[in-house]
PDB file of N, CA and C in Angstrom:
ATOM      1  N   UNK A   1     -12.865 -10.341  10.374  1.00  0.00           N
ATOM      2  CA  UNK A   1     -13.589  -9.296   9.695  1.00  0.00           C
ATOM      3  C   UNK A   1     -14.871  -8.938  10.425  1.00  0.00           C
ATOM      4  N   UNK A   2     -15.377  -9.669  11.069  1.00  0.00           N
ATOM      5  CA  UNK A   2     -16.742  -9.827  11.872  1.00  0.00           C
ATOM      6  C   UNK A   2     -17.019  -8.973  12.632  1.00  0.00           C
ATOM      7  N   UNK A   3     -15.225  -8.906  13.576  1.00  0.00           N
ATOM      8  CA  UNK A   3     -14.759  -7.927  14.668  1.00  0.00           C
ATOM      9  C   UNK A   3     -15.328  -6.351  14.125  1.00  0.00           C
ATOM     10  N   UNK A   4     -14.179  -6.032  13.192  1.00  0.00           N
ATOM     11  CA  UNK A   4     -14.783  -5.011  12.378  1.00  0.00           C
ATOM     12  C   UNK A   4     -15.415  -4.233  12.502  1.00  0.00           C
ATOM     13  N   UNK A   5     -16.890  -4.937  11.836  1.00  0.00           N
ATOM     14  CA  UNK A   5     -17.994  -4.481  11.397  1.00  0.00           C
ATOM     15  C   UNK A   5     -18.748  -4.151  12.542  1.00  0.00           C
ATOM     16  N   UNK A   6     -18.627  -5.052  13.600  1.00  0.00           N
ATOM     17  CA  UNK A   6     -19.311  -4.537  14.665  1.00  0.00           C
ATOM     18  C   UNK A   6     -18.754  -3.374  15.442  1.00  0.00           C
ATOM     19  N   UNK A   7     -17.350  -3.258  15.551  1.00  0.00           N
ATOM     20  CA  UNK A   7     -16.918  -1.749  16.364  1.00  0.00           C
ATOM     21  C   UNK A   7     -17.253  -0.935  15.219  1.00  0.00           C
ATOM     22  N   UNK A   8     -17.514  -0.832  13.697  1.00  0.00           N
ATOM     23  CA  UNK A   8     -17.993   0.114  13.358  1.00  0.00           C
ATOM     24  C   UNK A   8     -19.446   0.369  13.045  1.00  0.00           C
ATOM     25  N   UNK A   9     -20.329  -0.663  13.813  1.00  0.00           N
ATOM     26  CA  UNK A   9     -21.774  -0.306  14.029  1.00  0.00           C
ATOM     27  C   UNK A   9     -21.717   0.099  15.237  1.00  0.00           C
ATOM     28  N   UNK A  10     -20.972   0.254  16.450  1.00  0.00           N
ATOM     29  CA  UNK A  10     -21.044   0.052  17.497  1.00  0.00           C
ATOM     30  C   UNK A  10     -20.634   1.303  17.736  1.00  0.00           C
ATOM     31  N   UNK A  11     -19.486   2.209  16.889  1.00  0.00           N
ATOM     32  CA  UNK A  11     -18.840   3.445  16.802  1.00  0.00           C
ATOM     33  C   UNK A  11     -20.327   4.360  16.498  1.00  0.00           C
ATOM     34  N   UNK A  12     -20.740   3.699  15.215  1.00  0.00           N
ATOM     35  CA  UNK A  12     -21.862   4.757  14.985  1.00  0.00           C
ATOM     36  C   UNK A  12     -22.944   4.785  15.766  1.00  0.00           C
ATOM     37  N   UNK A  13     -23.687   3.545  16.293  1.00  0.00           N
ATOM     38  CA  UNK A  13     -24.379   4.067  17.410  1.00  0.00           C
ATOM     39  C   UNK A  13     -24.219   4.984  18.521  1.00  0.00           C
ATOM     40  N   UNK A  14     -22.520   5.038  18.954  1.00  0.00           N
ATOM     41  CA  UNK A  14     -21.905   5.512  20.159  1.00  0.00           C
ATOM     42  C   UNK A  14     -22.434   6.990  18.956  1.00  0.00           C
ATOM     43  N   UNK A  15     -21.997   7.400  18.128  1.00  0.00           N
ATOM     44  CA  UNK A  15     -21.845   8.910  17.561  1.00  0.00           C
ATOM     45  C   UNK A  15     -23.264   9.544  17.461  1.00  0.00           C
ATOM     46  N   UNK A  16     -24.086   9.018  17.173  1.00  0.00           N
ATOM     47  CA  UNK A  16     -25.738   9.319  17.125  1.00  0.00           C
ATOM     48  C   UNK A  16     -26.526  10.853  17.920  1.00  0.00           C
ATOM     49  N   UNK A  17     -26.134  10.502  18.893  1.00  0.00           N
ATOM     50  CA  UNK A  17     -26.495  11.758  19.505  1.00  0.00           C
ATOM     51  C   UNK A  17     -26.025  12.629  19.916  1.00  0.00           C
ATOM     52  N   UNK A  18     -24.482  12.658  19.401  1.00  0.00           N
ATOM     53  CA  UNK A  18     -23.926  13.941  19.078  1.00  0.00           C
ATOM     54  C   UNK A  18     -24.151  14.549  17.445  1.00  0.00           C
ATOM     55  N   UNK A  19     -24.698  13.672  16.775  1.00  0.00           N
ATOM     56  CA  UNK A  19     -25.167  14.081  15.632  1.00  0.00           C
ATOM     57  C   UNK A  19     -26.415  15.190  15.685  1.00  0.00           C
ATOM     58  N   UNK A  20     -27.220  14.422  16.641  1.00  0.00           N
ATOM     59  CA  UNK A  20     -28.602  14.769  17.348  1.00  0.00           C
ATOM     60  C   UNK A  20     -28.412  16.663  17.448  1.00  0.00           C
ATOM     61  N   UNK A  21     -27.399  16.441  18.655  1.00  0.00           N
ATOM     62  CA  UNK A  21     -27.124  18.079  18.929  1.00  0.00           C
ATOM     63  C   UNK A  21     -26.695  18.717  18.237  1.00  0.00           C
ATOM     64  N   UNK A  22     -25.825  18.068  17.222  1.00  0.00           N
ATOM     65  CA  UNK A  22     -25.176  19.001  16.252  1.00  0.00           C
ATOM     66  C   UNK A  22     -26.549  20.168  15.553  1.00  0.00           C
ATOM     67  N   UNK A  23     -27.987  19.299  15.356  1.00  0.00           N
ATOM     68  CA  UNK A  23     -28.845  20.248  14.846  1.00  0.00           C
ATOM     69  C   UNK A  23     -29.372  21.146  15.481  1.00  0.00           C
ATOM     70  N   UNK A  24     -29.297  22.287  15.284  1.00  0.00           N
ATOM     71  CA  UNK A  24     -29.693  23.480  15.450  1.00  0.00           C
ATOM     72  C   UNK A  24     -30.044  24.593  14.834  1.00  0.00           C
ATOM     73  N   UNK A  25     -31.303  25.312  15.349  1.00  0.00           N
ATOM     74  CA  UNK A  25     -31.257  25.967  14.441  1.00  0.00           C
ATOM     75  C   UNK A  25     -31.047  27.920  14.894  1.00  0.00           C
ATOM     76  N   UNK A  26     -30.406  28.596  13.954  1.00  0.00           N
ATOM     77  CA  UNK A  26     -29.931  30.032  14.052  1.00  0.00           C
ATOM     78  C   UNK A  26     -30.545  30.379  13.924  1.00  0.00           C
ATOM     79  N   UNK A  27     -30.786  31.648  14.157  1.00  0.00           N
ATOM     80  CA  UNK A  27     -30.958  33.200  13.263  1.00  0.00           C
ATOM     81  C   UNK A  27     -29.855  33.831  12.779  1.00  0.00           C
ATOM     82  N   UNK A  28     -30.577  34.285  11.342  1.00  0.00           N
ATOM     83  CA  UNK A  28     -29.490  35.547  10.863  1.00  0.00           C
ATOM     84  C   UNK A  28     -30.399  36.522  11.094  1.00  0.00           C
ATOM     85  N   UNK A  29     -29.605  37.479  11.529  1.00  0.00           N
ATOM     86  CA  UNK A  29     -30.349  39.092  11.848  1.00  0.00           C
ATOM     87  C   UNK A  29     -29.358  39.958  10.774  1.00  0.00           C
ATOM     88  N   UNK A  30     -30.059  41.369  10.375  1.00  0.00           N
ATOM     89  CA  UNK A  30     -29.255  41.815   9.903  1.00  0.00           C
ATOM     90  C   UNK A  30     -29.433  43.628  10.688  1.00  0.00           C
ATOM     91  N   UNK A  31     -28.253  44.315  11.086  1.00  0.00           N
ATOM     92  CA  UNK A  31     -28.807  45.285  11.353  1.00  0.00           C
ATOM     93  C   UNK A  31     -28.111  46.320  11.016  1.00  0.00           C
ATOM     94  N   UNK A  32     -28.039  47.555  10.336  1.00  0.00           N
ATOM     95  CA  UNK A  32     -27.890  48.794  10.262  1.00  0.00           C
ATOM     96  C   UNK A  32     -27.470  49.342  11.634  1.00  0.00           C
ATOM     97  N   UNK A  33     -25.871  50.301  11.379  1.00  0.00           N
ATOM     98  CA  UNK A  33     -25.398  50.699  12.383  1.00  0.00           C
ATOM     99  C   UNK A  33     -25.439  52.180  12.364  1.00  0.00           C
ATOM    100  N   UNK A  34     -26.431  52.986  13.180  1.00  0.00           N
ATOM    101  CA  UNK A  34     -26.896  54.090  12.649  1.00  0.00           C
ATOM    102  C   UNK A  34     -24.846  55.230  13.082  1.00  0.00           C
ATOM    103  N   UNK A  35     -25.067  55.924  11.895  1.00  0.00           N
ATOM    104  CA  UNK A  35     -23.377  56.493  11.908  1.00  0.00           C
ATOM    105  C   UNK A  35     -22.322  56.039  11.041  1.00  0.00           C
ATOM    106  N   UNK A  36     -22.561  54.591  10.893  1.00  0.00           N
ATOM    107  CA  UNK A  36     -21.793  53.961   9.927  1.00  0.00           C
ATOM    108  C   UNK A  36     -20.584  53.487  11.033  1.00  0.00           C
ATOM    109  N   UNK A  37     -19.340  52.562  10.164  1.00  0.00           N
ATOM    110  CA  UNK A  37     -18.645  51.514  11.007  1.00  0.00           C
ATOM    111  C   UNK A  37     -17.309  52.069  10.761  1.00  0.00           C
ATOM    112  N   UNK A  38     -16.170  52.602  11.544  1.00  0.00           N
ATOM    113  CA  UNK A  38     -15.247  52.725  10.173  1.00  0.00           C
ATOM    114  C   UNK A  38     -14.317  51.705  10.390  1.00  0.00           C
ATOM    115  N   UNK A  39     -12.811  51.574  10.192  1.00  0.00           N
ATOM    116  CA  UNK A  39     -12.678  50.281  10.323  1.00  0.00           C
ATOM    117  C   UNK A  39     -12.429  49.937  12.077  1.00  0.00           C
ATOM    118  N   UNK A  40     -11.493  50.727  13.067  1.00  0.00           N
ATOM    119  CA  UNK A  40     -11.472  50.416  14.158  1.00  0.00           C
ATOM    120  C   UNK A  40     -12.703  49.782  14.738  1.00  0.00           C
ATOM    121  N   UNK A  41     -13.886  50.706  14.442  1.00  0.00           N
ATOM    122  CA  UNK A  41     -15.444  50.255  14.780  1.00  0.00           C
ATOM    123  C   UNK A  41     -15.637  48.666  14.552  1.00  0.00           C
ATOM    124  N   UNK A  42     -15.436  48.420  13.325  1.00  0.00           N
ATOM    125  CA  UNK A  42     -15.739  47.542  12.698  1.00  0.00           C
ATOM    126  C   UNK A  42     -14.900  46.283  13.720  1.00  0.00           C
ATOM    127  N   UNK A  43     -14.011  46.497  13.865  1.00  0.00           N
ATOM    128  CA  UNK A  43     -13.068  45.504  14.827  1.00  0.00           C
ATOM    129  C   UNK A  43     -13.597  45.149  16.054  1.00  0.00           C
ATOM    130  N   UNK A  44     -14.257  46.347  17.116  1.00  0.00           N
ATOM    131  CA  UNK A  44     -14.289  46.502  18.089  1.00  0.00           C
ATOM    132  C   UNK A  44     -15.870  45.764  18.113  1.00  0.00           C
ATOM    133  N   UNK A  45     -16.625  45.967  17.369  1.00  0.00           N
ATOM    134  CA  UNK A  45     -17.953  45.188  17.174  1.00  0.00           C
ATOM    135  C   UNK A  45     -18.277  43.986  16.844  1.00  0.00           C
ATOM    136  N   UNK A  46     -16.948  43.556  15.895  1.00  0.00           N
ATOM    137  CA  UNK A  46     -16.759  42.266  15.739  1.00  0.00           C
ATOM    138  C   UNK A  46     -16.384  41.262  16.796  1.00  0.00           C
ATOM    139  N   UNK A  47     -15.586  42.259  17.678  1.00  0.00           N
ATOM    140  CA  UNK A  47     -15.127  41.132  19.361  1.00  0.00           C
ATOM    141  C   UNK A  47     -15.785  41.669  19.931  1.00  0.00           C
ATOM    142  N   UNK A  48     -16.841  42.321  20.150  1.00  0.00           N
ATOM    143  CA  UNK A  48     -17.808  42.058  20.911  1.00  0.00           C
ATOM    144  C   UNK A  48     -18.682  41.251  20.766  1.00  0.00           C
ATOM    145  N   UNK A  49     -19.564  41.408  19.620  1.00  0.00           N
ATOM    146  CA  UNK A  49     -20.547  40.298  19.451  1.00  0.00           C
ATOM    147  C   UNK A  49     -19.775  38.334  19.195  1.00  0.00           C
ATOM    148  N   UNK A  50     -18.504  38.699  19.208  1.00  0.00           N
ATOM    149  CA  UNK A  50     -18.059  37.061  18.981  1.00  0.00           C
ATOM    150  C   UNK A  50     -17.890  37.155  20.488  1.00  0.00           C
ATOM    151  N   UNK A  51     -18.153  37.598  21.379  1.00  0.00           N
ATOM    152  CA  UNK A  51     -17.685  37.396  23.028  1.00  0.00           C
ATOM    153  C   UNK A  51     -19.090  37.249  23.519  1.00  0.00           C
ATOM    154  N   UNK A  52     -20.127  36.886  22.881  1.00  0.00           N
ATOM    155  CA  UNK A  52     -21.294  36.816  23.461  1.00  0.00           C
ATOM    156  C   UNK A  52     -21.545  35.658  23.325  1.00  0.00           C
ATOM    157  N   UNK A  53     -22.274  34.262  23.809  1.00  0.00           N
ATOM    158  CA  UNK A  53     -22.463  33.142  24.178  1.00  0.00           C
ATOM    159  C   UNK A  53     -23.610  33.520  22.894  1.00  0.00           C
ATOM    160  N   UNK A  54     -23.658  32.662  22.611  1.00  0.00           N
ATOM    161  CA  UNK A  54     -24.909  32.150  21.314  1.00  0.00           C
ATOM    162  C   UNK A  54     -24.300  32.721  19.946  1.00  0.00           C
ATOM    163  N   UNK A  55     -23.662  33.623  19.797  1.00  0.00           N
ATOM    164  CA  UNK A  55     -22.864  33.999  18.224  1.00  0.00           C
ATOM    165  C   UNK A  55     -22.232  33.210  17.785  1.00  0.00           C
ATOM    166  N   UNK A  56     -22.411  32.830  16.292  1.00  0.00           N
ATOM    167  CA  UNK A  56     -21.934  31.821  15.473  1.00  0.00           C
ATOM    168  C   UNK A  56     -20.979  32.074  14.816  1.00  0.00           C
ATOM    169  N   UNK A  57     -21.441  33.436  14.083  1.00  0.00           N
ATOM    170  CA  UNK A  57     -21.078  34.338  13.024  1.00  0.00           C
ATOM    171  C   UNK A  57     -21.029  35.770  13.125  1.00  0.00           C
ATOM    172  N   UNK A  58     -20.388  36.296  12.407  1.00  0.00           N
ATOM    173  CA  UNK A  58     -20.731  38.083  12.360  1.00  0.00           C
ATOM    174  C   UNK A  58     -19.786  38.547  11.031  1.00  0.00           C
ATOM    175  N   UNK A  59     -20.912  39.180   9.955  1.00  0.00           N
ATOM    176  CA  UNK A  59     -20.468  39.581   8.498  1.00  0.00           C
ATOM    177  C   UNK A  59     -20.807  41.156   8.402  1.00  0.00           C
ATOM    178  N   UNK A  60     -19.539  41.926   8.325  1.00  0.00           N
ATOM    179  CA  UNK A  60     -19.878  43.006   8.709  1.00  0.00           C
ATOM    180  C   UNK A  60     -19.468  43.713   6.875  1.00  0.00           C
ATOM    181  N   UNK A  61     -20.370  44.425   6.156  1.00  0.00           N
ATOM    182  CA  UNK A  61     -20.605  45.106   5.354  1.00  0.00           C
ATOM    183  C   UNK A  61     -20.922  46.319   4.745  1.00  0.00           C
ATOM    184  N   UNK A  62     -20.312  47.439   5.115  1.00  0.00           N
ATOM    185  CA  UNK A  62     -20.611  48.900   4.983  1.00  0.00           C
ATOM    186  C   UNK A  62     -21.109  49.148   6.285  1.00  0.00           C
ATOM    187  N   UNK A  63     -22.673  49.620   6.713  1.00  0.00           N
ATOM    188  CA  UNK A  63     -22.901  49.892   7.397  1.00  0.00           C
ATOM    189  C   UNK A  63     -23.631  48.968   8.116  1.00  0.00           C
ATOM    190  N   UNK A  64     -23.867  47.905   7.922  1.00  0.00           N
ATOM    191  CA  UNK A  64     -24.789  46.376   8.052  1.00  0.00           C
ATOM    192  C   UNK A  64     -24.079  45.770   8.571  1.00  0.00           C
ATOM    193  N   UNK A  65     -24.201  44.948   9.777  1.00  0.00           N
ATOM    194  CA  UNK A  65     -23.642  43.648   9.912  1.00  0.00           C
ATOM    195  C   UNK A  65     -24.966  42.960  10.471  1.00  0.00           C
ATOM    196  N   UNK A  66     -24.152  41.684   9.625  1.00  0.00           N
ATOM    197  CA  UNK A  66     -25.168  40.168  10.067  1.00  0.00           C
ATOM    198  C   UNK A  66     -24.563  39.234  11.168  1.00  0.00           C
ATOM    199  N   UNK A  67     -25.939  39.044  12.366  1.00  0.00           N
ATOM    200  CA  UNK A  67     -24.699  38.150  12.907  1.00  0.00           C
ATOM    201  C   UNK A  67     -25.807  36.804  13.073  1.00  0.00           C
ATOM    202  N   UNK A  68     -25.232  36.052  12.962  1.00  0.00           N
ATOM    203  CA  UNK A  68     -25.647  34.105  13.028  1.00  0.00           C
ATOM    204  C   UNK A  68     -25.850  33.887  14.246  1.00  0.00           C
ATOM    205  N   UNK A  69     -26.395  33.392  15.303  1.00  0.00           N
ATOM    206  CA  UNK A  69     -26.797  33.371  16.691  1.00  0.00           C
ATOM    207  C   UNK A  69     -27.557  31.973  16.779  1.00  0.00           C
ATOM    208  N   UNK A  70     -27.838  31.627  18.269  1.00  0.00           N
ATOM    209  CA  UNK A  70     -28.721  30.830  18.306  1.00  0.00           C
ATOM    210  C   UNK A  70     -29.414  31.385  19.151  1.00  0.00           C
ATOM    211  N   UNK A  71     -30.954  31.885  18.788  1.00  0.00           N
ATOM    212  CA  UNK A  71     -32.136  32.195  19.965  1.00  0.00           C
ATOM    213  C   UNK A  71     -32.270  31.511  21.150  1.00  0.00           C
ATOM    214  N   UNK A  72     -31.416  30.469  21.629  1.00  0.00           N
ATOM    215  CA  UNK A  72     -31.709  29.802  22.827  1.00  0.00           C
ATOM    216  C   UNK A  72     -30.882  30.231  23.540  1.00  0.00           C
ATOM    217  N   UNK A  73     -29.503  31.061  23.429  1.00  0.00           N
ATOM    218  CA  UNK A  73     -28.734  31.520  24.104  1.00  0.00           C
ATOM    219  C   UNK A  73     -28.705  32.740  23.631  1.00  0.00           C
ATOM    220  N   UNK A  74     -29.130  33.632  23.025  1.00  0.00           N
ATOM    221  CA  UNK A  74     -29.098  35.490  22.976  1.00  0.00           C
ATOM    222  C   UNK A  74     -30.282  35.577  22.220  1.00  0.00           C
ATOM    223  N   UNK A  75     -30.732  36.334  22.442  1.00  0.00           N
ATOM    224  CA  UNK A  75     -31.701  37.271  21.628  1.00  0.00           C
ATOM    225  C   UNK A  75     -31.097  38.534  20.979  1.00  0.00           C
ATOM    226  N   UNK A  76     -32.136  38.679  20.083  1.00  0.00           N
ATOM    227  CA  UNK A  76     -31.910  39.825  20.064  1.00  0.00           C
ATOM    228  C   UNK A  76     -31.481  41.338  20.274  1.00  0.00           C
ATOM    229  N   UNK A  77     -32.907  41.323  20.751  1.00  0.00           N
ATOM    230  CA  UNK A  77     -32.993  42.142  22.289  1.00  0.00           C
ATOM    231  C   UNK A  77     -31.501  42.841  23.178  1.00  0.00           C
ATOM    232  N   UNK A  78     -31.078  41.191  23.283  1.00  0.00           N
ATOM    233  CA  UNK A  78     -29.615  41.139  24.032  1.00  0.00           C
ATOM    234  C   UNK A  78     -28.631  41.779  23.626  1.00  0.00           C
ATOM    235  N   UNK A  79     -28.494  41.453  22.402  1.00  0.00           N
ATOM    236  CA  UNK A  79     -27.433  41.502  21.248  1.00  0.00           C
ATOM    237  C   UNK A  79     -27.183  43.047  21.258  1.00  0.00           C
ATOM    238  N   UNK A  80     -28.628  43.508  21.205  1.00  0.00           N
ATOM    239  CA  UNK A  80     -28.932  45.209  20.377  1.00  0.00           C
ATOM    240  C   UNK A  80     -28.976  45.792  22.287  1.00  0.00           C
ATOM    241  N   UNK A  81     -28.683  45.596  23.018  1.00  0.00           N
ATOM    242  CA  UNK A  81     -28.323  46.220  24.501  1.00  0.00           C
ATOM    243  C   UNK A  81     -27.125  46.187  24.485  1.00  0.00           C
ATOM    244  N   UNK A  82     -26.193  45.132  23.883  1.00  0.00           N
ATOM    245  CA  UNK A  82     -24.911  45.112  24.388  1.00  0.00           C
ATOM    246  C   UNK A  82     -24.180  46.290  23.378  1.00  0.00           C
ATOM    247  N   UNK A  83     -25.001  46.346  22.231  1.00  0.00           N
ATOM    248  CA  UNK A  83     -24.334  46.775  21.183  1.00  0.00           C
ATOM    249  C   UNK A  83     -24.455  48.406  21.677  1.00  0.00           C
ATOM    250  N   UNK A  84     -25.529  48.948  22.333  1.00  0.00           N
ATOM    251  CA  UNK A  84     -25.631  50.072  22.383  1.00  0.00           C
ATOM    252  C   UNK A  84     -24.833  50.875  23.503  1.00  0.00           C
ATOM    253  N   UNK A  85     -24.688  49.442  24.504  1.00  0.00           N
ATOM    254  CA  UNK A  85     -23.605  49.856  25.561  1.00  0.00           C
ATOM    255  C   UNK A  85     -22.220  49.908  25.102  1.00  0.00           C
ATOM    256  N   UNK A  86     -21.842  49.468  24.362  1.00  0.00           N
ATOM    257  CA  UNK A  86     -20.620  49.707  23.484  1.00  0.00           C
ATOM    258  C   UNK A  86     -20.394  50.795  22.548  1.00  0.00           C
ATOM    259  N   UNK A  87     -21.934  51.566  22.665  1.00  0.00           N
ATOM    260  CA  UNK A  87     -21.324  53.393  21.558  1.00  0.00           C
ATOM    261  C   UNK A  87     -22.218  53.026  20.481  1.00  0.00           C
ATOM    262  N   UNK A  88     -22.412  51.733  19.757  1.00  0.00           N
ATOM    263  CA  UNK A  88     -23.128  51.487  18.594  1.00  0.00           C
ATOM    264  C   UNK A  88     -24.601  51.677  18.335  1.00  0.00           C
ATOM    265  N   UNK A  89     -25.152  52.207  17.775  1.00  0.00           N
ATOM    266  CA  UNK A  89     -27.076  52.373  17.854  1.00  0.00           C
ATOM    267  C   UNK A  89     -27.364  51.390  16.714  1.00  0.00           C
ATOM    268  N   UNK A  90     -28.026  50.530  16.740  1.00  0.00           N
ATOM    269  CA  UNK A  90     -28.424  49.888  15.787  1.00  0.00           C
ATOM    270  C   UNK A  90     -29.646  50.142  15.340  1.00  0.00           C
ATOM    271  N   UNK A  91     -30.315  50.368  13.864  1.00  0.00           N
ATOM    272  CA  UNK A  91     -31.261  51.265  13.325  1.00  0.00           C
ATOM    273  C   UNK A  91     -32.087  49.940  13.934  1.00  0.00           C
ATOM    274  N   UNK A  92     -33.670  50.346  13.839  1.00  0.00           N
ATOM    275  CA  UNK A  92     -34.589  49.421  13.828  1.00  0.00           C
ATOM    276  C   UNK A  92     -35.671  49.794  12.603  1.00  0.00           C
ATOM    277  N   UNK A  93     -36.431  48.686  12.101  1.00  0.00           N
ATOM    278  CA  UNK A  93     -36.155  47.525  12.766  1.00  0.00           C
ATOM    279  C   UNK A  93     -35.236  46.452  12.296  1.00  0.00           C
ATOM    280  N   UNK A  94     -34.844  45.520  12.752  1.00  0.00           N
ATOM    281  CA  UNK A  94     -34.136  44.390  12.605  1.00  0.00           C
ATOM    282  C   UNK A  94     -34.441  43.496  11.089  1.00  0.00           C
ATOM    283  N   UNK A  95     -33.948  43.404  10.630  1.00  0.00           N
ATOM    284  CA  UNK A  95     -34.151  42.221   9.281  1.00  0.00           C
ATOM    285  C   UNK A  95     -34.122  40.547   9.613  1.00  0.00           C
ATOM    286  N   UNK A  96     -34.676  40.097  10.306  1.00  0.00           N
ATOM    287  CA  UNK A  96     -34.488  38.191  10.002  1.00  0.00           C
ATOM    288  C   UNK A  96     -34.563  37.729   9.624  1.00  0.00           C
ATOM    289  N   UNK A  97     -32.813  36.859   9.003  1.00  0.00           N
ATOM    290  CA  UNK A  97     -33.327  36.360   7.826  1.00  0.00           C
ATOM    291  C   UNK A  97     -33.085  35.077   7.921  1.00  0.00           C
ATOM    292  N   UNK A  98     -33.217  34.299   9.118  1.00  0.00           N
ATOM    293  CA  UNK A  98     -33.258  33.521   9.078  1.00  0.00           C
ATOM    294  C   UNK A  98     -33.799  31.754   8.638  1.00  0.00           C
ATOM    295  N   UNK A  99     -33.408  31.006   8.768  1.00  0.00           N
ATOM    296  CA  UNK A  99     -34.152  29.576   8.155  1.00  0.00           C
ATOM    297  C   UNK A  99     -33.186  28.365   9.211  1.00  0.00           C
ATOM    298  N   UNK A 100     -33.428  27.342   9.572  1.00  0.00           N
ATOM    299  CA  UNK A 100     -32.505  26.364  10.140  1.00  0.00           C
ATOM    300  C   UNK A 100     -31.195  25.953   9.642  1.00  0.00           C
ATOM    301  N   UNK A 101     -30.553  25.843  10.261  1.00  0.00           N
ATOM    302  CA  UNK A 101     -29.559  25.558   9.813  1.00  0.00           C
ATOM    303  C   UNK A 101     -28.718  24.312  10.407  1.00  0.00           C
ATOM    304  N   UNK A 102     -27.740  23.642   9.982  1.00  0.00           N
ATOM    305  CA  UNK A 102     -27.403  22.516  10.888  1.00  0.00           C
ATOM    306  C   UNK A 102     -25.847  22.100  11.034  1.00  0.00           C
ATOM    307  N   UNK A 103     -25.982  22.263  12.352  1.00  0.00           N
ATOM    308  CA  UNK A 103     -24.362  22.131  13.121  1.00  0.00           C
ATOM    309  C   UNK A 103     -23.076  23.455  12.992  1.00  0.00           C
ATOM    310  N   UNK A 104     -23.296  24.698  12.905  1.00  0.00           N
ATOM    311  CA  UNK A 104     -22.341  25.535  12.471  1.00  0.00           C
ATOM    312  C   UNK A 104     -20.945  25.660  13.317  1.00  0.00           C
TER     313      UNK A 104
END
C-alpha cells in the first residue's frame, strides 16, 4: 500500500506545473459588426477569428460577436485588422469585458 501512495504523491507533484500553465488569463471583447452578419457572414467570421492563435472562443449574436482571446498572443488591435481585411468593419469602440479566467 506504501507503493501506492507514493506514485500518487509523486504523480501529483509530476502534474503541478501543468496546472501552473493551465492559468491564464483572457479577454472577452465584444464588438459590433457595422452592416450586420447574415448567416454565411456569420460562418466566415467565425473561421476566421478561430484561425487566429490566441482565440479561445467566439459567440456570435445578431450583430455582436464576443470573442475570448488571450492578450499575450492577439490583441485587439490584431483581431479588428484581420477582421477588416476580411470585408467586416467592426464599430468602435470595443466593449471589455473581461476578468481572469482559468484554463479554457
Amino acid at each position: 500500500m506504501g507503493m501506492n501512495t507514493d506514485d500518487d504523491t509523486a504523480g501529483a507533484a509530476e502534474s503541478t506545473p501543468d496546472s501552473a500553465e493551465a492559468l491564464r488569463d483572457y479577454m472577452d471583447e465584444k464588438v459590433r459588426i457595422e452592416g450586420g452578419i447574415n448567416p454565411v457572414r456569420e460562418h466566415e467570421l467565425d473561421a476566421l477569428l478561430r484561425s487566429l492563435e490566441g482565440v479561445q472562443n467566439i459567440a456570435v449574436v445578431g450583430d455582436d460577436v464576443t470573442v475570448t482571446y488571450d492578450p499575450t498572443q492577439i490583441t485587439s488591435k490584431e483581431m479588428h485588422e484581420r477582421m477588416r481585411a476580411a470585408g467586416f468593419v467592426p464599430k468602435h469602440p470595443a466593449v471589455a469585458l473581461s476578468v481572469p479566467s482559468v484554463g479554457h
